[in-house]
N, C-alpha and C. Protein backbone atom coordinates (compact mmCIF):
# COMPACT_ATOMS: atom_id res chain seq x y z
N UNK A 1 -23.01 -12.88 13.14
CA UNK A 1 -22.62 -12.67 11.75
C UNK A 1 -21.61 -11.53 11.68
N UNK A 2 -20.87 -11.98 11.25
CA UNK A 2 -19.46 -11.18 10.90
C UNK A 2 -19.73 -9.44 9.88
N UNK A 3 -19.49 -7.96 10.23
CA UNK A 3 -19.73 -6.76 9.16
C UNK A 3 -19.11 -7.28 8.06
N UNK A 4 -19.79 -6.75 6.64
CA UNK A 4 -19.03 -7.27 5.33
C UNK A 4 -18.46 -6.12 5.67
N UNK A 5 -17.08 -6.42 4.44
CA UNK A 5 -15.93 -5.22 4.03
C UNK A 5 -16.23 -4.08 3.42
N UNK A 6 -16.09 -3.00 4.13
CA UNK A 6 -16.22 -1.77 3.38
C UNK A 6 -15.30 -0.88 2.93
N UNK A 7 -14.85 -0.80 1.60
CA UNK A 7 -13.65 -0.48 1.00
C UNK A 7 -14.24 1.19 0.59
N UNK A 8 -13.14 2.27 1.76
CA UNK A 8 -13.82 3.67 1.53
C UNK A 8 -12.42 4.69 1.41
N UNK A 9 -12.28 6.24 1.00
CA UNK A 9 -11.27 6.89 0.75
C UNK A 9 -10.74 7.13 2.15
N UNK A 10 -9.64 7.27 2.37
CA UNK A 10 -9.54 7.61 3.71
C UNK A 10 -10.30 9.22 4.22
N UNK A 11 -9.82 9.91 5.21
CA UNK A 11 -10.31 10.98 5.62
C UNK A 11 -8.88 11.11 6.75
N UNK A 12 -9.08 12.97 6.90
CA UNK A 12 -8.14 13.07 8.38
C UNK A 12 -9.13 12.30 9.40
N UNK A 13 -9.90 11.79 9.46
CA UNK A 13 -10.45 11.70 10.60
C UNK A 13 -9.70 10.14 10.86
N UNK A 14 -9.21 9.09 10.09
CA UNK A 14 -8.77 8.33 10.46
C UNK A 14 -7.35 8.35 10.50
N UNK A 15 -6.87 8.90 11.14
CA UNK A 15 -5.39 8.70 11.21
C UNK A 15 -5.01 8.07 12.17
N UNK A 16 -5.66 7.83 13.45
CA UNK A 16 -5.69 7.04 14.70
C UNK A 16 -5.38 5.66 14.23
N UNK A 17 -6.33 5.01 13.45
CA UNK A 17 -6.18 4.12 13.47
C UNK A 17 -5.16 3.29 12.14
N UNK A 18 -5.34 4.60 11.07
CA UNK A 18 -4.66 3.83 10.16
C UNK A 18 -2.94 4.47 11.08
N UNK A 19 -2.73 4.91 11.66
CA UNK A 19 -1.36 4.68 12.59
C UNK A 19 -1.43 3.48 13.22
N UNK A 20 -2.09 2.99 13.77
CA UNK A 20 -1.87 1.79 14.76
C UNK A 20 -1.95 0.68 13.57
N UNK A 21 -2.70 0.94 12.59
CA UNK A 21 -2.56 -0.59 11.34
C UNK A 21 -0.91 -0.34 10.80
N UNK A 22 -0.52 0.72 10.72
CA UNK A 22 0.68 0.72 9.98
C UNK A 22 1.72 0.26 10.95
N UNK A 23 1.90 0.59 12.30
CA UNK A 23 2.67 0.13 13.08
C UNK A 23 2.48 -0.67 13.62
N UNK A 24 1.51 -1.50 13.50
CA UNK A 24 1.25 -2.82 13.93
C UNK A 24 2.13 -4.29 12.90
N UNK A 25 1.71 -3.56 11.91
CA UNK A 25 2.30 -4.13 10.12
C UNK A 25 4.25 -4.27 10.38
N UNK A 26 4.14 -2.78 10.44
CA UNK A 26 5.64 -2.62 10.50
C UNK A 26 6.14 -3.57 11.52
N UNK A 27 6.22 -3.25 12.89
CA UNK A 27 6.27 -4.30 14.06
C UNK A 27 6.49 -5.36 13.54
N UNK A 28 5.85 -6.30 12.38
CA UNK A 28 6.19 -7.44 12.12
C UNK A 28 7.79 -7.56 11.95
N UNK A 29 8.41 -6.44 11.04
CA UNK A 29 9.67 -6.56 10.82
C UNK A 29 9.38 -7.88 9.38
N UNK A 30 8.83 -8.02 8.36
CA UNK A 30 8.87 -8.82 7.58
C UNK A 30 8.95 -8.29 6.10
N UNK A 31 7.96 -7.49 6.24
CA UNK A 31 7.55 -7.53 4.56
C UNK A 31 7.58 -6.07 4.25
N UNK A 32 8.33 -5.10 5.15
CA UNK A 32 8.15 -3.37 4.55
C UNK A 32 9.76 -3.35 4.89
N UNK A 33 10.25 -2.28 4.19
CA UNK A 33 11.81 -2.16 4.23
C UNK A 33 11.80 -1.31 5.85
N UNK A 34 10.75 -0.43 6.27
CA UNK A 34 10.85 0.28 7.26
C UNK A 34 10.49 -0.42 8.85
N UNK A 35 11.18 0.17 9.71
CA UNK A 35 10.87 -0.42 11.18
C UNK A 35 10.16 0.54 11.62
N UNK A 36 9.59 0.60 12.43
CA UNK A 36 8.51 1.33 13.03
C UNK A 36 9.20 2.64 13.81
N UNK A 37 10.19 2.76 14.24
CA UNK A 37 10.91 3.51 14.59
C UNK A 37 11.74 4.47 13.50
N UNK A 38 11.56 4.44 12.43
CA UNK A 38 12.00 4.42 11.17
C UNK A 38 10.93 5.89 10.39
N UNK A 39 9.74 5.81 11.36
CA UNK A 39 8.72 5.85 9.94
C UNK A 39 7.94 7.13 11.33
N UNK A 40 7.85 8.19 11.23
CA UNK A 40 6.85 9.29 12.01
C UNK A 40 5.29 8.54 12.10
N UNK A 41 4.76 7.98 12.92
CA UNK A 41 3.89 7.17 13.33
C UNK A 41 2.48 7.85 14.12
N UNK A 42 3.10 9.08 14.34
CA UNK A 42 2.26 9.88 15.46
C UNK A 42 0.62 10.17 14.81
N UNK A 43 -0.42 10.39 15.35
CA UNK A 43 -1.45 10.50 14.73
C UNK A 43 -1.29 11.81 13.56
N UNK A 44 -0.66 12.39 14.40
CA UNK A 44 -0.71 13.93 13.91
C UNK A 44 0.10 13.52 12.50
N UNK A 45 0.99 12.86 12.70
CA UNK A 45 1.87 12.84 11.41
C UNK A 45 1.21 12.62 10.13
N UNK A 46 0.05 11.52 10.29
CA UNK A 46 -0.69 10.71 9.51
C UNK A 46 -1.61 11.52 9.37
N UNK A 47 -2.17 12.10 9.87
CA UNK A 47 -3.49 13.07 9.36
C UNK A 47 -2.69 14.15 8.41
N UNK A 48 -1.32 14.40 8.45
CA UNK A 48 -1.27 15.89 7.70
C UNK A 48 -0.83 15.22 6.13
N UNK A 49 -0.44 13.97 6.22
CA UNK A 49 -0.05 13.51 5.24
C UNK A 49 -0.99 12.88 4.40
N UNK A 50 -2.73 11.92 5.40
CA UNK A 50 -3.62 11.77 4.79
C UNK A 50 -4.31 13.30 4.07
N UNK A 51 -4.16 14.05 4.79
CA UNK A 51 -4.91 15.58 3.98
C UNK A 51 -4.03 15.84 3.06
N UNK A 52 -2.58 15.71 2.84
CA UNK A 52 -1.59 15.93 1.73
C UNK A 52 -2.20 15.14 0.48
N UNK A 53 -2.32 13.76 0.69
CA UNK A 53 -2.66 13.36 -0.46
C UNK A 53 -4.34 13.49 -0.73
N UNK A 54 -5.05 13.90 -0.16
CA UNK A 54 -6.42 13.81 -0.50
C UNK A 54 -6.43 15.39 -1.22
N UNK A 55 -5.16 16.11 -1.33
CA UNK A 55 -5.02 16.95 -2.35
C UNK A 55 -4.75 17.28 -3.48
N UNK A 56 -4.29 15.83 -3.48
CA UNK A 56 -3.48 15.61 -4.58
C UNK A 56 -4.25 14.47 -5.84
N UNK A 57 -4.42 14.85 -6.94
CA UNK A 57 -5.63 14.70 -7.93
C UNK A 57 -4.37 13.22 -8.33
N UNK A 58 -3.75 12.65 -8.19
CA UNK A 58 -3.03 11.40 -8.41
C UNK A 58 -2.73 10.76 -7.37
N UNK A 59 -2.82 10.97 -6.54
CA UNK A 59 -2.84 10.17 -5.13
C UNK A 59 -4.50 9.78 -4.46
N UNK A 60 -3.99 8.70 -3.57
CA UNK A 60 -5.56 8.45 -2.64
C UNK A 60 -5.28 7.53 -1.94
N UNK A 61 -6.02 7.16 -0.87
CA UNK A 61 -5.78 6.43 0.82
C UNK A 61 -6.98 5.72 0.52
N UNK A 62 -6.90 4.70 0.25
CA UNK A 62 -8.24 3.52 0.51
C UNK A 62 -8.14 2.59 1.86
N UNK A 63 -9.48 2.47 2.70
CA UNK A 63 -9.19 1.60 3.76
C UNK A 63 -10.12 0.94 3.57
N UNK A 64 -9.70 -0.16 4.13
CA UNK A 64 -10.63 -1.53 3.77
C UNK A 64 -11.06 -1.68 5.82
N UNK A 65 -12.51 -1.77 5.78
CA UNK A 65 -13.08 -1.29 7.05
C UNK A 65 -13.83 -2.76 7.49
N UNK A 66 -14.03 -3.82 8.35
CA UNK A 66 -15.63 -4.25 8.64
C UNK A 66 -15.48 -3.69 9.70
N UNK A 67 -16.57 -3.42 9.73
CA UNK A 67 -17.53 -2.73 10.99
C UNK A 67 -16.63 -1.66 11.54
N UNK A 68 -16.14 -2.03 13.01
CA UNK A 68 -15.31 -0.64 13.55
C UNK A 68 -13.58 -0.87 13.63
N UNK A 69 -13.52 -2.09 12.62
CA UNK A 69 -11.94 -2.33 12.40
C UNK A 69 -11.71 -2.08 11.02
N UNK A 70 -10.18 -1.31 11.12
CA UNK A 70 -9.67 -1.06 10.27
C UNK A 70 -9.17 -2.19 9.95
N UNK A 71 -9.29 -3.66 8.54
CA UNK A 71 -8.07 -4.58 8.37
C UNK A 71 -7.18 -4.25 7.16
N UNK A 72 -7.20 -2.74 6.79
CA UNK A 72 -6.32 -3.23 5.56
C UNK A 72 -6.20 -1.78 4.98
N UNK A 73 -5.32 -0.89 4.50
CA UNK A 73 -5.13 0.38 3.75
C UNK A 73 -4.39 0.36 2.27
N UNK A 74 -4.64 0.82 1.43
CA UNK A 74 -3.67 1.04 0.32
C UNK A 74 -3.33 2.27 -0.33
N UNK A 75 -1.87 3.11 -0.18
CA UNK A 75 -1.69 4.07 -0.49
C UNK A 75 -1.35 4.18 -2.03
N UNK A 76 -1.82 5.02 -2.98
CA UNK A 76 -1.24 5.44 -3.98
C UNK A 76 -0.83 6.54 -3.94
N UNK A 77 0.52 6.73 -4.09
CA UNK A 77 1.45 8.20 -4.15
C UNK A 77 1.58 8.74 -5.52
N UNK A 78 0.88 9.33 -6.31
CA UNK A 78 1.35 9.75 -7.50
C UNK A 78 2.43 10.85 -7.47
N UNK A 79 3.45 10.73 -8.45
CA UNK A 79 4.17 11.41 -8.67
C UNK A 79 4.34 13.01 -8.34
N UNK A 80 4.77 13.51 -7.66
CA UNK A 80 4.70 15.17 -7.61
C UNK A 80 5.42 16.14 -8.34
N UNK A 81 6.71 15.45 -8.84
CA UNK A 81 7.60 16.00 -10.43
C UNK A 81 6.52 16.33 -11.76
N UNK A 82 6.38 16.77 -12.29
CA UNK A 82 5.78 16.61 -13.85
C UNK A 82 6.03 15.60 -14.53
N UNK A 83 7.31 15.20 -14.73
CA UNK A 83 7.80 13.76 -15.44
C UNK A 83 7.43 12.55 -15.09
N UNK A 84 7.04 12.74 -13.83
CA UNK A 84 6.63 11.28 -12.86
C UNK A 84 4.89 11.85 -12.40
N UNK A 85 4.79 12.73 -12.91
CA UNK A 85 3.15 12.78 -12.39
C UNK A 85 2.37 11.43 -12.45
N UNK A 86 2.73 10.95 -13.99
CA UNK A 86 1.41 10.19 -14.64
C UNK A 86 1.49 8.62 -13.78
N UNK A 87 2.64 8.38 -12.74
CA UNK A 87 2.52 7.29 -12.09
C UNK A 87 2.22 7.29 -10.73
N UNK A 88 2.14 6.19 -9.86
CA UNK A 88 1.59 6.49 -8.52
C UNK A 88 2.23 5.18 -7.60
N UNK A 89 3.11 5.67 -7.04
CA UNK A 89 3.17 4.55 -5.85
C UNK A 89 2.64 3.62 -4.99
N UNK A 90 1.91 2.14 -5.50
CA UNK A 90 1.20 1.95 -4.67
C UNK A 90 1.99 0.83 -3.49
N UNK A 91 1.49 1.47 -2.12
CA UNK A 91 1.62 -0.08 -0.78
C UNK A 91 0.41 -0.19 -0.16
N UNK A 92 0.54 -1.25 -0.09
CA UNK A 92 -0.22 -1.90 0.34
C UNK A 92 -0.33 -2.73 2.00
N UNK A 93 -1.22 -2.98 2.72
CA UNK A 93 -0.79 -3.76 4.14
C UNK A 93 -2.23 -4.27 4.05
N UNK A 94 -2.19 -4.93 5.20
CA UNK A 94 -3.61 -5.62 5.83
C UNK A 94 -3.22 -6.53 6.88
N UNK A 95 -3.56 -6.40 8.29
CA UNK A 95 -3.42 -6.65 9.15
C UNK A 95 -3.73 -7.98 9.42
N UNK A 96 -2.77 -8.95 9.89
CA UNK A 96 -1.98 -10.02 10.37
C UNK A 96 -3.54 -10.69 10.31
N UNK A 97 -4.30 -10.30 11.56
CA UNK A 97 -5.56 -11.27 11.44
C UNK A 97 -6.33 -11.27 10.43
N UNK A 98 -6.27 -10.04 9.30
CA UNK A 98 -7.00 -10.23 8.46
C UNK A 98 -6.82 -10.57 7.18
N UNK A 99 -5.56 -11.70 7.16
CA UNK A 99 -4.70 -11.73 5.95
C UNK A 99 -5.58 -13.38 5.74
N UNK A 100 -5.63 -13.48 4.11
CA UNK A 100 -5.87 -14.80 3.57
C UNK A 100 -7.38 -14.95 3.34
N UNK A 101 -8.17 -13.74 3.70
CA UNK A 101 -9.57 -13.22 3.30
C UNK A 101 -10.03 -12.55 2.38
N UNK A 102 -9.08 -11.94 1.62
CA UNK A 102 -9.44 -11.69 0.45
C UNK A 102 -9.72 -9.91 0.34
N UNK A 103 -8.94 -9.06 1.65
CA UNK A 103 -8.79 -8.15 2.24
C UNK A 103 -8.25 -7.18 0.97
N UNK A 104 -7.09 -8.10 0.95
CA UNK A 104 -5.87 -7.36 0.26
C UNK A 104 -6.17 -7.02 -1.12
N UNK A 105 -6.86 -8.59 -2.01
CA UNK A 105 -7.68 -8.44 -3.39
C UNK A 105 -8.73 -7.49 -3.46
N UNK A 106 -9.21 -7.44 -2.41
CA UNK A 106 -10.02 -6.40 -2.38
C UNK A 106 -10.06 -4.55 -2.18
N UNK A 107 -8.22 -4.70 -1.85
CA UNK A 107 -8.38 -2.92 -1.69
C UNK A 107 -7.64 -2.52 -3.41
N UNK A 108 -7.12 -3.62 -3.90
CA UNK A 108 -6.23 -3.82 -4.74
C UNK A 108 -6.72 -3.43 -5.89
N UNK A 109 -8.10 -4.28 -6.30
CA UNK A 109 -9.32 -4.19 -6.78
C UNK A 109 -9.89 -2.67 -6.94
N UNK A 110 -9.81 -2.10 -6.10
CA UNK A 110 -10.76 -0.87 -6.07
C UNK A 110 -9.44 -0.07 -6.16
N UNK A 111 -8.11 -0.31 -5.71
CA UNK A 111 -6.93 1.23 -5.93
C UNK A 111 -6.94 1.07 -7.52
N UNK A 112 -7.31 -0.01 -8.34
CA UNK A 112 -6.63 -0.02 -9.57
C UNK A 112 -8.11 0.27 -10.71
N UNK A 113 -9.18 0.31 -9.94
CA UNK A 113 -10.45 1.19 -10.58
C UNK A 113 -10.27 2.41 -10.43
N UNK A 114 -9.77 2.79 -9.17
CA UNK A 114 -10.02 4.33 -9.02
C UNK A 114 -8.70 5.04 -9.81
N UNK A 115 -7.70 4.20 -10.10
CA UNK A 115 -6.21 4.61 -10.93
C UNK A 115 -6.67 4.82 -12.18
N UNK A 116 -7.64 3.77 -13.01
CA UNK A 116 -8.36 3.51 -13.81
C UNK A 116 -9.36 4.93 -14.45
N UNK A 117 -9.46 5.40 -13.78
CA UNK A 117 -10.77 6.42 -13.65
C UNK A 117 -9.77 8.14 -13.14
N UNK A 118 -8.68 8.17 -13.45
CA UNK A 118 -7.61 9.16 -13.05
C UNK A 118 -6.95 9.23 -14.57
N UNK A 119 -7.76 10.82 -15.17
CA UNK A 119 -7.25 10.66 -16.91
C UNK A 119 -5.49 11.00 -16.55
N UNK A 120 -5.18 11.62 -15.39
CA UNK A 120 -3.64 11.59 -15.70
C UNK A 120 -2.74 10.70 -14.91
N UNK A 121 -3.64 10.08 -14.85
CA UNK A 121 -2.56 8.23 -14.13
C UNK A 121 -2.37 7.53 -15.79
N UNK A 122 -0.84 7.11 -15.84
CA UNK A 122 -1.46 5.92 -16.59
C UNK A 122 -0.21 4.71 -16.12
N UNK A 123 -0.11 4.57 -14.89
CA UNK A 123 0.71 4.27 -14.76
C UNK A 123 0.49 3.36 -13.04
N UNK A 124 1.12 2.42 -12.74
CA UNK A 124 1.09 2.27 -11.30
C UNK A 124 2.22 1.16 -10.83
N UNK A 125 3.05 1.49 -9.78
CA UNK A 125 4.40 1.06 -9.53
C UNK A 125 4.35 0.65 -8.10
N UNK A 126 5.04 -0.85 -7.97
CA UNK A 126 5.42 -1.03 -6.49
C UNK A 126 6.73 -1.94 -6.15
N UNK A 127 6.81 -2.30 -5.35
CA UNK A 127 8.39 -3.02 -4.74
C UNK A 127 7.52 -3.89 -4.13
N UNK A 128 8.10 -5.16 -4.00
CA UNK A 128 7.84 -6.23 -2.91
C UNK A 128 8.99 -7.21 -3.06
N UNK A 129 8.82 -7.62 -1.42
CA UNK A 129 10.14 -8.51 -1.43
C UNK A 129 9.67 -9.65 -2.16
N UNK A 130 10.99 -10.49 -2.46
CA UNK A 130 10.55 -11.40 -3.92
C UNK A 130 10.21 -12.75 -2.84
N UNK A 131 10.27 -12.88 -1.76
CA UNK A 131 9.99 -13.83 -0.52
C UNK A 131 8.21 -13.58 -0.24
N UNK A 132 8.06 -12.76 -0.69
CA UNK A 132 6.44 -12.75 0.00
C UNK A 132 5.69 -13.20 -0.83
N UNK A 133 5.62 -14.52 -1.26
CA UNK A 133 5.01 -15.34 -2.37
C UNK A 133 3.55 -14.59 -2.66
N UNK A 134 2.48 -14.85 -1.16
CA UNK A 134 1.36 -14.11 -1.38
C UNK A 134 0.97 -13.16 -1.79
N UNK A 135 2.17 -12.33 -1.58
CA UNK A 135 1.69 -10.95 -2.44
C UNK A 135 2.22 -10.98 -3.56
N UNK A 136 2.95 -10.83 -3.90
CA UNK A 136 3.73 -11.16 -5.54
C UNK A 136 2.83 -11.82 -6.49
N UNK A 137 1.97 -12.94 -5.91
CA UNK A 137 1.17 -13.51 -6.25
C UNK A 137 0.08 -12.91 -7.02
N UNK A 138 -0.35 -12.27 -5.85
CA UNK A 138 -1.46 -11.09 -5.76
C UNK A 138 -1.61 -10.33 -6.60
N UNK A 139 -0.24 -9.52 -6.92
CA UNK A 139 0.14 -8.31 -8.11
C UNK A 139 -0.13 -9.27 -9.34
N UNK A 140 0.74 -9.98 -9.39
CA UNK A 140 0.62 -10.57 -11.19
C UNK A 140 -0.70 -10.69 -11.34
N UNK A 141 -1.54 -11.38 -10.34
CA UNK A 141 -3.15 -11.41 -10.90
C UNK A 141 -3.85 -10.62 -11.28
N UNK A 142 -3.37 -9.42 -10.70
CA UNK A 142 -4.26 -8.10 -10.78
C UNK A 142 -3.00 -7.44 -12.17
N UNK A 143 -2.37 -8.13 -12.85
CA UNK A 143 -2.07 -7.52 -14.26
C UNK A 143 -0.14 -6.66 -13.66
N UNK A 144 -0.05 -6.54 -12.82
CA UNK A 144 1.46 -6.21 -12.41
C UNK A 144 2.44 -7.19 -13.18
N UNK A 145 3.49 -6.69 -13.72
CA UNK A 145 4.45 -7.32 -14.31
C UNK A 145 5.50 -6.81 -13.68
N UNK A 146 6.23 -8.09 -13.72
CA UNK A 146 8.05 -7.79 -13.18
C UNK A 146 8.47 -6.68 -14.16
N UNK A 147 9.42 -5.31 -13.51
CA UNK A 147 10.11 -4.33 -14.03
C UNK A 147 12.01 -4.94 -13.68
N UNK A 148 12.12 -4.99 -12.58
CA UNK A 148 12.88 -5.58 -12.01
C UNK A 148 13.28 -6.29 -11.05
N UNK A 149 14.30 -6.62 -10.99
CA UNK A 149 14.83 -6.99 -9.04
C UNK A 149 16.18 -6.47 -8.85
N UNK A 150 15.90 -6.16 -7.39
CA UNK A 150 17.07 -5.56 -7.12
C UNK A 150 17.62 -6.70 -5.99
N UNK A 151 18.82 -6.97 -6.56
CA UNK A 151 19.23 -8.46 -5.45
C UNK A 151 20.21 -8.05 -4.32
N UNK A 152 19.52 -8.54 -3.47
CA UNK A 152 20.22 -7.93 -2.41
C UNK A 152 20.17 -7.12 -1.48
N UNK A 153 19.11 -6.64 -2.12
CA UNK A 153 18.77 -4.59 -1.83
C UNK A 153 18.53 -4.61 -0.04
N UNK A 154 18.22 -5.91 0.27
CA UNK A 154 17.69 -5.91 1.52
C UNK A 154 18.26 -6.44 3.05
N UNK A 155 18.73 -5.58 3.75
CA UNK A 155 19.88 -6.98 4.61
C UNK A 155 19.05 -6.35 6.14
N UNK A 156 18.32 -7.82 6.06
CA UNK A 156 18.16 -7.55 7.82
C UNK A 156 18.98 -7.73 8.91
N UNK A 157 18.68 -7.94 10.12
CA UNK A 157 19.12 -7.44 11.22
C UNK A 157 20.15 -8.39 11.27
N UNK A 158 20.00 -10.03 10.79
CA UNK A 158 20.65 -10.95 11.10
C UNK A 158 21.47 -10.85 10.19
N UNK A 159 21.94 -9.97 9.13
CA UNK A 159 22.92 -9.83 8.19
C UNK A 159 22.53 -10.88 6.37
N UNK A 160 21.64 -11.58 6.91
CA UNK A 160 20.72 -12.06 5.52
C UNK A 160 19.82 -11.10 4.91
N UNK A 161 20.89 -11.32 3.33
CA UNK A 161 19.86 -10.54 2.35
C UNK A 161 18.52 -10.97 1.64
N UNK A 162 17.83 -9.55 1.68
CA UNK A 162 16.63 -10.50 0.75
C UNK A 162 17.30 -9.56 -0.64
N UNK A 163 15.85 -9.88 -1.60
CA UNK A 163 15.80 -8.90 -2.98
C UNK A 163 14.54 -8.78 -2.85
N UNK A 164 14.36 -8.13 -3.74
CA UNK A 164 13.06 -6.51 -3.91
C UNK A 164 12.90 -6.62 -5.49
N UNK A 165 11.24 -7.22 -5.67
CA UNK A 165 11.30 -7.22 -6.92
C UNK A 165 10.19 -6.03 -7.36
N UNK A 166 10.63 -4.91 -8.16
CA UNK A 166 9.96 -3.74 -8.49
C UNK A 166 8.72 -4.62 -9.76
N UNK A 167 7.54 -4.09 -9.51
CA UNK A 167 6.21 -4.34 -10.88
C UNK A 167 5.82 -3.32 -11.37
N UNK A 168 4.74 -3.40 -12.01
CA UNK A 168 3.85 -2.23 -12.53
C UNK A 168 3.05 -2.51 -13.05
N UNK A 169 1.98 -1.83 -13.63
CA UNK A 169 1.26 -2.43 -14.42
C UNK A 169 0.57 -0.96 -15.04
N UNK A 170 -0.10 -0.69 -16.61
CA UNK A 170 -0.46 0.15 -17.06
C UNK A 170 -2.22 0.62 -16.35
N UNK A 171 -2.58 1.65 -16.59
CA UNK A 171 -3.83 1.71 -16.44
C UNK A 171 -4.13 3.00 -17.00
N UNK A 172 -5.89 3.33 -17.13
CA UNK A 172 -6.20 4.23 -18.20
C UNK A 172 -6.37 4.21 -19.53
């Protein structure tokens, strides 16, 4: 029998692994604007930045856990300006094998309770390419509305552009 999902805040103590989920993700080269080479990956990097935001009363690191695998993280970055406090950056990933389980609804689910439950959030913002049906998908269900698209915004390696459609959705 398979561990159920345990959706918990991050900690420095996981930076090991939520490094290897993020650069495993990235590696795909599909669905994040960044390449893995692109992005400080090192454990160390990730622990000072998981303790950055676990300081920060608008930010938070949710990982979606069974048993001793990490399949899935979702960052919310809230604003660090005053003007932009009241919103929060969220991305999202979940690892290749653990996609189409209900991983992703599920960290999605709990970043937008705990945004919910943040009297100075009222706000929550993300980008996705307008090609990643599943997730796009995903957002509108969970109440995200198109803000914009940016066409074009995206030119991979082979010189084909994608676009980047920005959402949001209120909360609080």
């Amino acid at each position: 029998m398979q561990p159920r999902l345990v959706i918990r805040a991050a900690s420095a103590a996981d930076a090991g692994a939520v490094s290897s989920l993020r650069a495993a993700v990235l590696a795909e080269g599909r669905w994040f604007l960044a390449d893995p080479d692109e992005v400080e990956l090192s454990v160390e990097a990730v622990e000072l930045d998981l303790r950055r935001l676990d300081r920060e009363p608008n930010s938070r690191v949710l990982l979606a856990w069974r048993g001793e695998v990490l399949e899935g993280a979702c960052w919310l970055r809230g604003g660090r300006l005053r003007r932009v406090a009241h919103e929060a950056a969220l991305e999202l990933m979940v690892a290749e094998a653990a996609r189409g389980r209900g991983v992703g609804r599920r960290l999605l689910r709990e970043a937008v309770a705990w945004a919910e439950g943040q009297p100075g959030l009222s706000r929550l913002c993300l980008a996705v390419m307008a090609d990643n049906h599943r997730a796009v998908a995903l957002y509108r269900a969970a109440g995200f509305v198109d803000e914009g698209r940016r066409v074009g915004a995206v030119r991979e390696a082979d010189g084909r552009l994608r676009d980047d459609l920005l959402l949001a959705r209120a909360v609080g």
